[in-house]
N, C-alpha and C. Protein backbone atom coordinates (compact mmCIF):
# COMPACT_ATOMS: atom_id res chain seq x y z
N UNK A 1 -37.41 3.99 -7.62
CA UNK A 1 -36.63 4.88 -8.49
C UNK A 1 -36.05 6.03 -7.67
N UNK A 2 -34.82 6.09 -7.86
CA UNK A 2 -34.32 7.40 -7.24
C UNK A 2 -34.08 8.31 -7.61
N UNK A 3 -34.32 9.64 -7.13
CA UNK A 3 -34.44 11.08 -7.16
C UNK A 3 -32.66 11.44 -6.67
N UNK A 4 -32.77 12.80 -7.87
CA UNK A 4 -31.45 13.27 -7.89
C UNK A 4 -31.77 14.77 -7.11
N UNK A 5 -30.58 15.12 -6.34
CA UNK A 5 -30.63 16.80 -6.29
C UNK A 5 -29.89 17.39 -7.05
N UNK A 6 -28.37 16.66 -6.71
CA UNK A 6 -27.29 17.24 -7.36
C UNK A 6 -26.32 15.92 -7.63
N UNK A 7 -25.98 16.77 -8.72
CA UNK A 7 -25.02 15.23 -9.13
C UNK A 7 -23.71 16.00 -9.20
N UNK A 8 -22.66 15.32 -8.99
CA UNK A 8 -21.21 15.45 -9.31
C UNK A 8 -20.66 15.30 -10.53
N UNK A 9 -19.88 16.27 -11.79
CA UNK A 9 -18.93 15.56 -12.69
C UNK A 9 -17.93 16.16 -12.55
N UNK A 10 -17.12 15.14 -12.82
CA UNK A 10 -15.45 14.91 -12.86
C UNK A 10 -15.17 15.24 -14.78
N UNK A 11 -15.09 16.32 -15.27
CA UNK A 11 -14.32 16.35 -16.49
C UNK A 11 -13.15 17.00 -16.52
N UNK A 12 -12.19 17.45 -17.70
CA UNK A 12 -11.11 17.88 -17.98
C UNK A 12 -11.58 19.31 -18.17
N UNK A 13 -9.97 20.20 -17.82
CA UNK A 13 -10.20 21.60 -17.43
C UNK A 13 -9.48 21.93 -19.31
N UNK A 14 -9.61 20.91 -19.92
CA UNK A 14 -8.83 21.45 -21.16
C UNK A 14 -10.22 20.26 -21.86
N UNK A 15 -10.46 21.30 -23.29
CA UNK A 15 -11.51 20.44 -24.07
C UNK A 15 -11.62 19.39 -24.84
N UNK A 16 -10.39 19.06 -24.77
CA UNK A 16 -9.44 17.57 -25.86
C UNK A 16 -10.05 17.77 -27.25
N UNK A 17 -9.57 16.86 -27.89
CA UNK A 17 -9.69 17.03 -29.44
C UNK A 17 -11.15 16.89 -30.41
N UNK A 18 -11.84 16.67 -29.71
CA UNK A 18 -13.21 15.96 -30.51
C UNK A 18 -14.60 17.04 -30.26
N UNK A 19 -14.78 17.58 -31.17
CA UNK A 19 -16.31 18.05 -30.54
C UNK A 19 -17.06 17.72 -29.55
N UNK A 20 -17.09 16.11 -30.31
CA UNK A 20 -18.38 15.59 -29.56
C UNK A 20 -17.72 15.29 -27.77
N UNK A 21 -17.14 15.87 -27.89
CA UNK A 21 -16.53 15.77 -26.13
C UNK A 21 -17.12 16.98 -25.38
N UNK A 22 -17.22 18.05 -25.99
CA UNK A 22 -17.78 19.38 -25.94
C UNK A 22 -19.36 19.18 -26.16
N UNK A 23 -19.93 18.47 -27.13
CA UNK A 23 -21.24 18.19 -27.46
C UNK A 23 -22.05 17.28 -26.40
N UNK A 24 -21.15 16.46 -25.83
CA UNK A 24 -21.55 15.87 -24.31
C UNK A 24 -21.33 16.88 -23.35
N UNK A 25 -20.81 17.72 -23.53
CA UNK A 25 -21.02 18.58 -21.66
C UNK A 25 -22.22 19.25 -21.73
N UNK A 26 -22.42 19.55 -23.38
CA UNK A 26 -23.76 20.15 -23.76
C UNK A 26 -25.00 19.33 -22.90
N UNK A 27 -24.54 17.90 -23.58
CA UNK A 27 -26.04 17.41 -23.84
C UNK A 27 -26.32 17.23 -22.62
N UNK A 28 -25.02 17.12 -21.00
CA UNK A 28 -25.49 16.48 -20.12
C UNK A 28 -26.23 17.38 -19.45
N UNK A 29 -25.49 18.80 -19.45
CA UNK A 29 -25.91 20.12 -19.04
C UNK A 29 -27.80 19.95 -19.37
N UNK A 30 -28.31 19.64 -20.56
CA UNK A 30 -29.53 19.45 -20.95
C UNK A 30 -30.24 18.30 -20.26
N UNK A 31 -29.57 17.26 -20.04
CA UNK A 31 -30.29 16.49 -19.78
C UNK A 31 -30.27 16.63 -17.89
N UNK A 32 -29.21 17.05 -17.23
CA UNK A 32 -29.76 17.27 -15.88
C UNK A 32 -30.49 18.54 -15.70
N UNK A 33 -30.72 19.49 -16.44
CA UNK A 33 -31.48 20.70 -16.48
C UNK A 33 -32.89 20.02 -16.41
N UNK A 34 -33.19 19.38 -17.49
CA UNK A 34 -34.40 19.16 -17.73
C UNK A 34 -35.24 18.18 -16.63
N UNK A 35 -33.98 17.08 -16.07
CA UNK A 35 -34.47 16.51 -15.02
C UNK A 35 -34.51 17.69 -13.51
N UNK A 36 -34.34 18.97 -13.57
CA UNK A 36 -34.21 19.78 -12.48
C UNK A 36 -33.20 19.21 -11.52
N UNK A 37 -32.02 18.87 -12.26
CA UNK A 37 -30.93 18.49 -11.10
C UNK A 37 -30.00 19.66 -10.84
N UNK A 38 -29.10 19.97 -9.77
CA UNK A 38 -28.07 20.94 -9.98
C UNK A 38 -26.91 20.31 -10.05
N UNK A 39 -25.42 21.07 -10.27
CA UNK A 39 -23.82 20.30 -10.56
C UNK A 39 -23.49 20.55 -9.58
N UNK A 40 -22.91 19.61 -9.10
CA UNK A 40 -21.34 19.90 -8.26
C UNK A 40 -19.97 19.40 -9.31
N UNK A 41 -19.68 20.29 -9.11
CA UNK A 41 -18.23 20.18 -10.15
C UNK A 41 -16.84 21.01 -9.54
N UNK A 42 -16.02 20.50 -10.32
CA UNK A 42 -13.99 21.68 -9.78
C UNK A 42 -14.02 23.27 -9.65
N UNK A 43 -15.08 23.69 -10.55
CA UNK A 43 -15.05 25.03 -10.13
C UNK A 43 -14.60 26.29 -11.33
N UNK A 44 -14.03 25.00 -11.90
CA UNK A 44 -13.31 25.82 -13.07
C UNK A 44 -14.18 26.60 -14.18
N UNK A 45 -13.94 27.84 -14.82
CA UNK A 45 -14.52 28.01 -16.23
C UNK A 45 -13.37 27.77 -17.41
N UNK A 46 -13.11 26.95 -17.47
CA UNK A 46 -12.17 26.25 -18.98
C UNK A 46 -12.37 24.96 -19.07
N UNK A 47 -11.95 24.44 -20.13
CA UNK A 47 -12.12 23.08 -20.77
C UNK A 47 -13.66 22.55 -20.61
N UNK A 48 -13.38 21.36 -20.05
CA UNK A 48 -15.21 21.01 -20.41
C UNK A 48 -15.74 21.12 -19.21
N UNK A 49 -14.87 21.41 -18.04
CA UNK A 49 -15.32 22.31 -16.89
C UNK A 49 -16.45 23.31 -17.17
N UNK A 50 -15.73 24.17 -17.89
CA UNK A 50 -16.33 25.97 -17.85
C UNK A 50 -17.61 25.62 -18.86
N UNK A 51 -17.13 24.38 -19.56
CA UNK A 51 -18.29 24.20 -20.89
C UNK A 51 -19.87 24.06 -20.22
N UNK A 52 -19.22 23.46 -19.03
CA UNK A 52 -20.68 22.67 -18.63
C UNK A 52 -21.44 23.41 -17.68
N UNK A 53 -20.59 24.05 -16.90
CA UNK A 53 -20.66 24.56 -15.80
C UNK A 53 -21.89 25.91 -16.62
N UNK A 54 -21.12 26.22 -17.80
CA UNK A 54 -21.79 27.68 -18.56
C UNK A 54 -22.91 26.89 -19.35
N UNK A 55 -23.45 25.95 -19.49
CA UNK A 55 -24.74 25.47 -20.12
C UNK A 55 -25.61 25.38 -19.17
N UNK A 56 -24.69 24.99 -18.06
CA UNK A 56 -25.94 24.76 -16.80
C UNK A 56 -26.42 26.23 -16.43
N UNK A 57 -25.99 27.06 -16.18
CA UNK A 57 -25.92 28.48 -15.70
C UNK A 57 -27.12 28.79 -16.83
N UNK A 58 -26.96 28.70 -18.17
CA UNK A 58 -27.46 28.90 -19.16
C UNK A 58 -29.25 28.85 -19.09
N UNK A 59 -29.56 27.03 -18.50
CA UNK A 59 -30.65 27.11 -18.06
C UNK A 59 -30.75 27.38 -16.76
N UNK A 60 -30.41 27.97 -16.21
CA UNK A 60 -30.94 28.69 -14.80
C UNK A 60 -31.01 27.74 -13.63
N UNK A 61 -29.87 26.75 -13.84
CA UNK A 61 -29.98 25.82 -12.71
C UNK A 61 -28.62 25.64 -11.45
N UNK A 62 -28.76 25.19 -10.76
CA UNK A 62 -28.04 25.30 -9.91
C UNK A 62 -26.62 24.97 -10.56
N UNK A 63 -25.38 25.54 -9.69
CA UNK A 63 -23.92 25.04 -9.94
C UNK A 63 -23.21 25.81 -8.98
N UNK A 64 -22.59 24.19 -8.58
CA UNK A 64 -21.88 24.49 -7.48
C UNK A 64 -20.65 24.45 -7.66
N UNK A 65 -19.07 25.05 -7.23
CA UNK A 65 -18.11 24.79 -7.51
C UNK A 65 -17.29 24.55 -6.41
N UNK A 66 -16.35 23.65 -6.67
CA UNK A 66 -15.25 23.33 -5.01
C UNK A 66 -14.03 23.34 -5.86
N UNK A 67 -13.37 24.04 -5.42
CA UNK A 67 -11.82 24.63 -6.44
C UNK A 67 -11.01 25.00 -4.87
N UNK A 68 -9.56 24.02 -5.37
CA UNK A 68 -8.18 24.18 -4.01
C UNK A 68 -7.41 25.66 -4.39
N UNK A 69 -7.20 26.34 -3.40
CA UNK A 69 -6.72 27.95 -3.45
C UNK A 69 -5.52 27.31 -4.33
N UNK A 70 -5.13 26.59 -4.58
CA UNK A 70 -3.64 26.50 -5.09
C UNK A 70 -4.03 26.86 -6.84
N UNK A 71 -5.06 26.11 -6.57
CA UNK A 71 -5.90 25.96 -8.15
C UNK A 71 -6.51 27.32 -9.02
N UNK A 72 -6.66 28.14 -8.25
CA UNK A 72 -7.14 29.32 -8.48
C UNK A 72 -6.80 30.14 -9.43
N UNK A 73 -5.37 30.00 -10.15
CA UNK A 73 -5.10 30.72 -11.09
C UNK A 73 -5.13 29.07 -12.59
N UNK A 74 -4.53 28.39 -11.99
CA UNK A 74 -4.55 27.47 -13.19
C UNK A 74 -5.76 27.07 -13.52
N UNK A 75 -6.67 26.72 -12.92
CA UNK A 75 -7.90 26.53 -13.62
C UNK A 75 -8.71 27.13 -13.63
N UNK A 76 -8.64 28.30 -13.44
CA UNK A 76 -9.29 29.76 -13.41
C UNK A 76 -10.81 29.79 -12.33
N UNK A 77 -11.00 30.23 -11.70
CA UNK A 77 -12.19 30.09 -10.94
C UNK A 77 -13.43 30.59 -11.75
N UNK A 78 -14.61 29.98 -11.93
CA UNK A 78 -15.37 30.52 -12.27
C UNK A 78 -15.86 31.71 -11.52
N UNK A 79 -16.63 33.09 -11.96
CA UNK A 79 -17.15 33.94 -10.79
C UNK A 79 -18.82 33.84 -11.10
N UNK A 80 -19.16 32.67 -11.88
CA UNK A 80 -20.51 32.96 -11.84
C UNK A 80 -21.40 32.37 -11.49
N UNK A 81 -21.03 31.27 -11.06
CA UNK A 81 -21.65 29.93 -9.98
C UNK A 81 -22.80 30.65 -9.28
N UNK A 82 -23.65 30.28 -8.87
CA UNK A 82 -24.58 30.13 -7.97
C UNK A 82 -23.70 29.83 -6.28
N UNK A 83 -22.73 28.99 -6.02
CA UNK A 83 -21.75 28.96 -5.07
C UNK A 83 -20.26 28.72 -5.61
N UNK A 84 -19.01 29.06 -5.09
CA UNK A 84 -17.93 28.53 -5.21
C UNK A 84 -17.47 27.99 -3.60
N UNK A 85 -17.22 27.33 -3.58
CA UNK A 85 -16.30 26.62 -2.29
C UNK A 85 -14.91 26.55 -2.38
N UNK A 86 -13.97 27.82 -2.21
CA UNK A 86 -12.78 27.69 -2.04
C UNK A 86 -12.13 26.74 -0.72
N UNK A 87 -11.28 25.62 -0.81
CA UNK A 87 -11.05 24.88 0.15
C UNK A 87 -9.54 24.95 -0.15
N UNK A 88 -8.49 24.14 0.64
CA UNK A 88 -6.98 24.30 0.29
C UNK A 88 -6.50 23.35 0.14
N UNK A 89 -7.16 22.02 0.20
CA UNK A 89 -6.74 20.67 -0.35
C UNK A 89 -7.26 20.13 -1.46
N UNK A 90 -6.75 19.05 -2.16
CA UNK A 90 -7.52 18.34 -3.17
C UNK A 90 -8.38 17.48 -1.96
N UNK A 91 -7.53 16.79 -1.04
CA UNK A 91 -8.67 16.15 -0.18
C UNK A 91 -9.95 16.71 0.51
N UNK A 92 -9.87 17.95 0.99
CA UNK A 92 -10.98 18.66 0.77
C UNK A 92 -12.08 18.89 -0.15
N UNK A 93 -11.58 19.09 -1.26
CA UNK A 93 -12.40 19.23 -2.33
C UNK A 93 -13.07 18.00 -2.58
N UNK A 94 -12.31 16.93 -2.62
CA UNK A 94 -13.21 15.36 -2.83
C UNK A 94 -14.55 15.57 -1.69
N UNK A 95 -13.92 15.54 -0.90
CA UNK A 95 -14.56 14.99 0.82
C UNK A 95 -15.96 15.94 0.59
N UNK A 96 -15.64 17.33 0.46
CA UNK A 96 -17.12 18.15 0.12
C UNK A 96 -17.82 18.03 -1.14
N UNK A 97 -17.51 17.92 -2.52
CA UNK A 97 -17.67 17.18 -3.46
C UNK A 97 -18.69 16.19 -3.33
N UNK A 98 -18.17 14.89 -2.39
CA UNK A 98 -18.82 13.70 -2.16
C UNK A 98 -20.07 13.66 -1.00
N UNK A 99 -20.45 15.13 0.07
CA UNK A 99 -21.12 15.54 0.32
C UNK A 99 -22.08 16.27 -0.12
N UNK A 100 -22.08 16.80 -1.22
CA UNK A 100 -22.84 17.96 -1.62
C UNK A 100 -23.74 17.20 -2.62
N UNK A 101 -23.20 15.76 -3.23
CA UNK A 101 -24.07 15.03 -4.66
C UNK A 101 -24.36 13.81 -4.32
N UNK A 102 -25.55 13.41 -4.74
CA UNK A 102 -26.05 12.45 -4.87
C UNK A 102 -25.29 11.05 -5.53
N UNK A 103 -24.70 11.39 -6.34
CA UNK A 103 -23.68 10.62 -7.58
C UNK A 103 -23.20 11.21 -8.41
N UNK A 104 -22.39 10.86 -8.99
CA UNK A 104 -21.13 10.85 -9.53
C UNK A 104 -20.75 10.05 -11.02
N UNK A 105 -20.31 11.49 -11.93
CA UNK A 105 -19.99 11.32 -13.35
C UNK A 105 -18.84 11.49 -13.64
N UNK A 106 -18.50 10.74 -14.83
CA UNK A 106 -17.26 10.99 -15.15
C UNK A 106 -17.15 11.27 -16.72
N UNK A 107 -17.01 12.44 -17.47
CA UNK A 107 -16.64 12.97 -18.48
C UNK A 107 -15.44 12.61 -18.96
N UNK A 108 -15.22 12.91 -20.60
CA UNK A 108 -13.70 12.64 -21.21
C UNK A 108 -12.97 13.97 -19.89
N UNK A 109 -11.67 13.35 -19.59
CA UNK A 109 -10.33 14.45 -18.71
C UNK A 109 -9.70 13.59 -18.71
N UNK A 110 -8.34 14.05 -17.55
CA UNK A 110 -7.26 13.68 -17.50
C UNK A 110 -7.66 13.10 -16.66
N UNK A 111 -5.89 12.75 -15.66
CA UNK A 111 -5.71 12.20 -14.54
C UNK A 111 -5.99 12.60 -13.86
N UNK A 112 -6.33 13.42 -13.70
CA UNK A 112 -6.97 14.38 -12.39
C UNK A 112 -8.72 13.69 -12.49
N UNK A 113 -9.46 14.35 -12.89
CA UNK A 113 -10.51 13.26 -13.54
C UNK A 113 -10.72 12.32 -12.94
N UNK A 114 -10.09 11.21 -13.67
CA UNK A 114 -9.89 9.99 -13.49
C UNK A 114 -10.20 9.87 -11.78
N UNK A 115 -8.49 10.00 -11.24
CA UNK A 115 -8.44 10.05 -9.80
C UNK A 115 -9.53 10.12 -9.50
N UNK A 116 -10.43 11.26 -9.51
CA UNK A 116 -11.63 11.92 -8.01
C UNK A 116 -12.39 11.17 -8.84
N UNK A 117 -12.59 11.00 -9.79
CA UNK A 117 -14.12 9.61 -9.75
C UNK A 117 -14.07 8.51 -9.28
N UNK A 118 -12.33 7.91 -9.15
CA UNK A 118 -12.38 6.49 -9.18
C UNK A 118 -12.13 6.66 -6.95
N UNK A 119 -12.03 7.72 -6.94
CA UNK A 119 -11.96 8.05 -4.98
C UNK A 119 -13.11 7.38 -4.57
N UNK A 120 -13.95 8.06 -5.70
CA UNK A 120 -15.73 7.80 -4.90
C UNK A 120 -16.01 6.47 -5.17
N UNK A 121 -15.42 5.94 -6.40
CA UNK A 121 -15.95 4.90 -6.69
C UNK A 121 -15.30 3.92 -5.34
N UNK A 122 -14.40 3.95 -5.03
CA UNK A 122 -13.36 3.13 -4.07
C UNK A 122 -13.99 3.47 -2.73
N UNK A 123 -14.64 5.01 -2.15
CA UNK A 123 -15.57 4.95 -0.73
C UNK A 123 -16.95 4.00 -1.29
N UNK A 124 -17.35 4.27 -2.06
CA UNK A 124 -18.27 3.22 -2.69
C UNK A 124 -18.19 1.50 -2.39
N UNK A 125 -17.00 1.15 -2.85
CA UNK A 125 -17.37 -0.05 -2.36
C UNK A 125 -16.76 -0.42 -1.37
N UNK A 126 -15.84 0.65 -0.53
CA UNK A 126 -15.91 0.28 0.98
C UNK A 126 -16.76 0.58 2.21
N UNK A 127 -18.24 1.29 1.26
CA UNK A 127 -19.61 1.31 2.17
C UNK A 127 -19.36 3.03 2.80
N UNK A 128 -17.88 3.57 2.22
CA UNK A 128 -18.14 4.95 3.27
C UNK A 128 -18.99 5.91 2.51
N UNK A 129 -19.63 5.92 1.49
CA UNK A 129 -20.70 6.25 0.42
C UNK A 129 -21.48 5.35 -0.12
N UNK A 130 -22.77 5.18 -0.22
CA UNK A 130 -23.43 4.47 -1.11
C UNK A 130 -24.45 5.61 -2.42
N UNK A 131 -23.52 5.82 -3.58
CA UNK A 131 -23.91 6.56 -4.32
C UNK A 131 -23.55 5.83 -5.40
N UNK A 132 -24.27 6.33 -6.87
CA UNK A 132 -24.11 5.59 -7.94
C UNK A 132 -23.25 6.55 -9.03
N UNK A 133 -22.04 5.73 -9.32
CA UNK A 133 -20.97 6.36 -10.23
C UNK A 133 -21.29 5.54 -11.19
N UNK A 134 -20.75 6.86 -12.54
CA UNK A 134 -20.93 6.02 -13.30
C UNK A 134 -20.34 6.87 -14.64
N UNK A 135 -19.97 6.60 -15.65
CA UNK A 135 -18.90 7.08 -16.86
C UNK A 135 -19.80 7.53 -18.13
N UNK A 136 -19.59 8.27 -19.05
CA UNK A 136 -20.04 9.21 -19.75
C UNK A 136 -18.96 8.43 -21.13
N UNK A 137 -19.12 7.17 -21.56
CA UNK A 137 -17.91 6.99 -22.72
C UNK A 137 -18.13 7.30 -23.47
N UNK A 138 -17.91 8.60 -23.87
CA UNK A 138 -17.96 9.44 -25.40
C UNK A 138 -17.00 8.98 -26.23
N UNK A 139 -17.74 8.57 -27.69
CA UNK A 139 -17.03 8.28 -28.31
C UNK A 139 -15.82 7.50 -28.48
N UNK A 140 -16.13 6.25 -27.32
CA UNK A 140 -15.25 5.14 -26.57
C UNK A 140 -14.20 5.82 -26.35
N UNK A 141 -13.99 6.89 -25.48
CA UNK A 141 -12.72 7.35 -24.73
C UNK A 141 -12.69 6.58 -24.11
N UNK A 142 -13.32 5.65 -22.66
CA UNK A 142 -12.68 5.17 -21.59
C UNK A 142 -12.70 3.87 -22.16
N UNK A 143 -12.69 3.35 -23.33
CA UNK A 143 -12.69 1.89 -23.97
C UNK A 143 -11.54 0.95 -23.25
N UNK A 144 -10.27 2.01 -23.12
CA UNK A 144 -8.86 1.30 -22.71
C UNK A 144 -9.30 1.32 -21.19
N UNK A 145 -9.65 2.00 -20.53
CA UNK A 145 -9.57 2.19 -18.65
C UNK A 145 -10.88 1.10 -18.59
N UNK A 146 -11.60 0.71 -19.40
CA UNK A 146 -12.57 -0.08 -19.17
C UNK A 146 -11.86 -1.32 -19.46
N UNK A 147 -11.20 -2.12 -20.37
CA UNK A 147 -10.27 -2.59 -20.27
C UNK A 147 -9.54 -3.18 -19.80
N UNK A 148 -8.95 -1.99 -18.74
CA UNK A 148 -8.12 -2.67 -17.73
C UNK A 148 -9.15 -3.01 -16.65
N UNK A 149 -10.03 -2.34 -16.25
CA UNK A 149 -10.74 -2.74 -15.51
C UNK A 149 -11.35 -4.02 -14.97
N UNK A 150 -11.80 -4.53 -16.36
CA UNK A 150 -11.95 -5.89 -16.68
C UNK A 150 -10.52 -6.93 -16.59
N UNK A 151 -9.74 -6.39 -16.89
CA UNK A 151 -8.51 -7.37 -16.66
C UNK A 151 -8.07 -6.96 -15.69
N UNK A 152 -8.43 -6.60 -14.29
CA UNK A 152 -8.25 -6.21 -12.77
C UNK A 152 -9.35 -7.78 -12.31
N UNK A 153 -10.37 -7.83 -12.99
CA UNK A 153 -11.36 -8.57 -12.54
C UNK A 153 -10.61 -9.88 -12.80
N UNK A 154 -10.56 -10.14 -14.24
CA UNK A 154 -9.37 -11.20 -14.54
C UNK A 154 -8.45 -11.97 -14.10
N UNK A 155 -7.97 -10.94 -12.90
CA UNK A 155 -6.49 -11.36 -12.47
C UNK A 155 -6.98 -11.45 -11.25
N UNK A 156 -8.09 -10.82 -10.89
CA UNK A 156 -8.54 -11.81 -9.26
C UNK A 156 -8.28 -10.44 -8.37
N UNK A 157 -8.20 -8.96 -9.13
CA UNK A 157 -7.73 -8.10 -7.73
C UNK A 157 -8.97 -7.19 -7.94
N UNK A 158 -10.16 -7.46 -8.62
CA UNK A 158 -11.19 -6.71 -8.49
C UNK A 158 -12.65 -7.35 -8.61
N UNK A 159 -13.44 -7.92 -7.13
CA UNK A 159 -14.96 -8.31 -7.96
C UNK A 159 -15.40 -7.95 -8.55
N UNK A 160 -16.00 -8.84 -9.91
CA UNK A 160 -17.30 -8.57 -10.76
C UNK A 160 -18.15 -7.74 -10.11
N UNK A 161 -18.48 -7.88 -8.98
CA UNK A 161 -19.59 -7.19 -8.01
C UNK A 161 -19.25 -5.95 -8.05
N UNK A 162 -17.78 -5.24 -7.61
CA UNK A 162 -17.91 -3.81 -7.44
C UNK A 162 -17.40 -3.69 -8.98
N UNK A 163 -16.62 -4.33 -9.94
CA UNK A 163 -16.58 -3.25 -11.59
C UNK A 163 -18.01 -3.48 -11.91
N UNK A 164 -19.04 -4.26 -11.37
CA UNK A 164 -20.33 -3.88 -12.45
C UNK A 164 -20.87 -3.09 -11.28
N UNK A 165 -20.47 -2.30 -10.13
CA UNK A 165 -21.39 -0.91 -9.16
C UNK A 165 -20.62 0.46 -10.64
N UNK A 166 -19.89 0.00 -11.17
CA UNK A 166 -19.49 1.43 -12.24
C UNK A 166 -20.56 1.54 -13.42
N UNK A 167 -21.15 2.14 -13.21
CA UNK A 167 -22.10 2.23 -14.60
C UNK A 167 -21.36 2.64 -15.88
N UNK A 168 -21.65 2.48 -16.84
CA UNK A 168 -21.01 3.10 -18.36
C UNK A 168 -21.81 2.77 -19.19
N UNK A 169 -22.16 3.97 -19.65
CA UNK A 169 -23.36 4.51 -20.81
C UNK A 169 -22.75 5.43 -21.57
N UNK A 170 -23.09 5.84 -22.89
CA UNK A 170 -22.75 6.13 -23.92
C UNK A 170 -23.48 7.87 -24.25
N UNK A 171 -24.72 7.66 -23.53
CA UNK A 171 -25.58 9.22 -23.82
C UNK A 171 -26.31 9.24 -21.98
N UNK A 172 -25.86 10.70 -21.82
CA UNK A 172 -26.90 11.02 -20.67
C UNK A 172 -27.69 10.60 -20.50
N UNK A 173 -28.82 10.52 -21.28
CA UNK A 173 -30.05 9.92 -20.80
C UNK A 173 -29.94 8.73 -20.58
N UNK A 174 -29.35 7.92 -21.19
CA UNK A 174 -29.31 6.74 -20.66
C UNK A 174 -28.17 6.07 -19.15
N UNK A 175 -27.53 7.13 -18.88
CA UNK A 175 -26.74 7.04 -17.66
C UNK A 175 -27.51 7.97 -16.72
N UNK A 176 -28.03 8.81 -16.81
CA UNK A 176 -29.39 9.04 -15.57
C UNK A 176 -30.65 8.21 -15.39
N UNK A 177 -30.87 7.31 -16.30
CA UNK A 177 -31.97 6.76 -16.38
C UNK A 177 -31.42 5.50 -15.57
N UNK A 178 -30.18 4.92 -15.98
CA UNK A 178 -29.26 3.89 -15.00
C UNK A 178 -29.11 4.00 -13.39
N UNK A 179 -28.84 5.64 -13.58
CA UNK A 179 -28.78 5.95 -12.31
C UNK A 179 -29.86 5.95 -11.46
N UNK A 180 -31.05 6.26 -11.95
CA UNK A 180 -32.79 6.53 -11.41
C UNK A 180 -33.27 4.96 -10.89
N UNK A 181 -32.26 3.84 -11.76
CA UNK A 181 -32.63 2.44 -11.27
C UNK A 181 -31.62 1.72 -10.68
N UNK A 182 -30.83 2.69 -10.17
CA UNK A 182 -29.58 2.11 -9.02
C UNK A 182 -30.17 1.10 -7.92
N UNK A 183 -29.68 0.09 -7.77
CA UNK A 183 -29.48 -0.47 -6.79
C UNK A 183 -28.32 -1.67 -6.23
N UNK A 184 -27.90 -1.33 -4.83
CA UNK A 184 -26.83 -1.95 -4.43
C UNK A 184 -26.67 -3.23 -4.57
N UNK A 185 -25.79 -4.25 -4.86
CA UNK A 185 -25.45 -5.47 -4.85
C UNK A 185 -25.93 -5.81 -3.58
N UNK A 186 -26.58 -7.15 -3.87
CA UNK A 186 -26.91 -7.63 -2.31
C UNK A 186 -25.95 -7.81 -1.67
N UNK A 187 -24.94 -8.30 -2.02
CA UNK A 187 -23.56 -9.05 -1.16
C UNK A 187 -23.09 -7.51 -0.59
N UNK A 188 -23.09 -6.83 -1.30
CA UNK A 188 -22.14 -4.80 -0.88
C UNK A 188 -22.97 -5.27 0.68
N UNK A 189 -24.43 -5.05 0.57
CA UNK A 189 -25.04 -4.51 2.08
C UNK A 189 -24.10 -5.13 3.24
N UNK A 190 -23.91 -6.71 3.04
CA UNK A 190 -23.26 -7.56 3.66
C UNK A 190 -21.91 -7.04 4.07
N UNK A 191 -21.20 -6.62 2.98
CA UNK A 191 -19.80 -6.14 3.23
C UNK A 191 -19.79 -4.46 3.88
N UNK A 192 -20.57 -3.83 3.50
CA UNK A 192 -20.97 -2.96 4.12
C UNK A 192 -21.03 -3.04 6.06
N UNK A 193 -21.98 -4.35 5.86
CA UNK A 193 -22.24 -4.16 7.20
C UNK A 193 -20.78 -4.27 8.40
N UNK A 194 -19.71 -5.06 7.44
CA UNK A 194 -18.75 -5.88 8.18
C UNK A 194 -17.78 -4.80 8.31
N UNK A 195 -17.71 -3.91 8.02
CA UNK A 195 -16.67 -2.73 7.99
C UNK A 195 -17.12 -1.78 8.77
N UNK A 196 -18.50 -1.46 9.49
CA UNK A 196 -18.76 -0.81 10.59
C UNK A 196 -17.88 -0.83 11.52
């Protein structure tokens, strides 16, 4: 079983339409508190950024933020982090991001979102990370991106092997508990090894 320090989420800097989108940054905020994990997250205090970022703070646990100077006024910097990491790229921000956490969540957001989870997921199965990503589908938001996903597999331009390394669970606990029983595809080690 594996041990978390810090985990990564990828959510939206705007809170979209549904409570329970807001009621998940809650619950996850609770449920990595309670497991004593800390965040790495954008940095932001708005949308379900600031939501989560301020529950975690709430219980007294770590939060880390990596926010691009460009970003600084649009998604407002948080000032109350435990750290902020001002950097000047989005590629920066991934690259330290994907250093600082163990694995990697993905909350209801945008395209932005989207992008930096599906980065890691993609060093993931080209072996330059072996960490466990995995999706937060509240209230079947990613129903359609799951979807296509599967019809990527379909059409022959994505193994079964790496769309089932994406976890997707419905409640925190049960996507940390997924995560606590991660383990790599035998064939990954293989492909892993061949890309050294």
């Amino acid at each position: 079983m594996h041990t978390f320090k810090r985990l990564a989420v990828f959510c939206g800097s705007h809170r979209g339409l549904k409570k329970e989108y807001f009621d998940a940054a809650q619950d996850l905020a609770l449920t990595l508190s309670t497991a004593n994990i800390g965040l790495v997250y954008g940095g932001a205090r708005v949308g379900l950024m600031g939501q989560l970022a301020d529950a975690m703070l709430h219980y007294d646990k770590e939060v880390i933020g990596v926010l691009p100077k460009f970003l600084m006024d649009v998604e407002i910097a948080h000032e109350g982090l435990t750290e902020l990491h001002v950097v000047e790229t989005m590629h920066e921000r991934k690259s330290l991001i994907a250093k600082l956490s163990d694995g990697f969540i993905l909350l209801p957001g945008g395209i932005g979102s989207v992008e930096e989870f599906f980065e890691m997921a993609t060093w993931n199965k080209l072996g330059v990370i072996t960490k466990p990503c995995g999706i937060l589908n509240i209230k079947n938001y990613f129903d359609p991106l799951l979807t296509f996903l599967d019809h990527m597999v379909n059409e022959n331009f994505l193994k079964p092997v790496y769309r089932n390394m994406i976890i997707v669970e419905d409640t925190p606990e049960k996507l940390l508990r997924a995560f606590e029983n991660y383990e790599l595809p035998p064939m990954f080690k293989l492909v892993h090894e061949e890309i050294k």
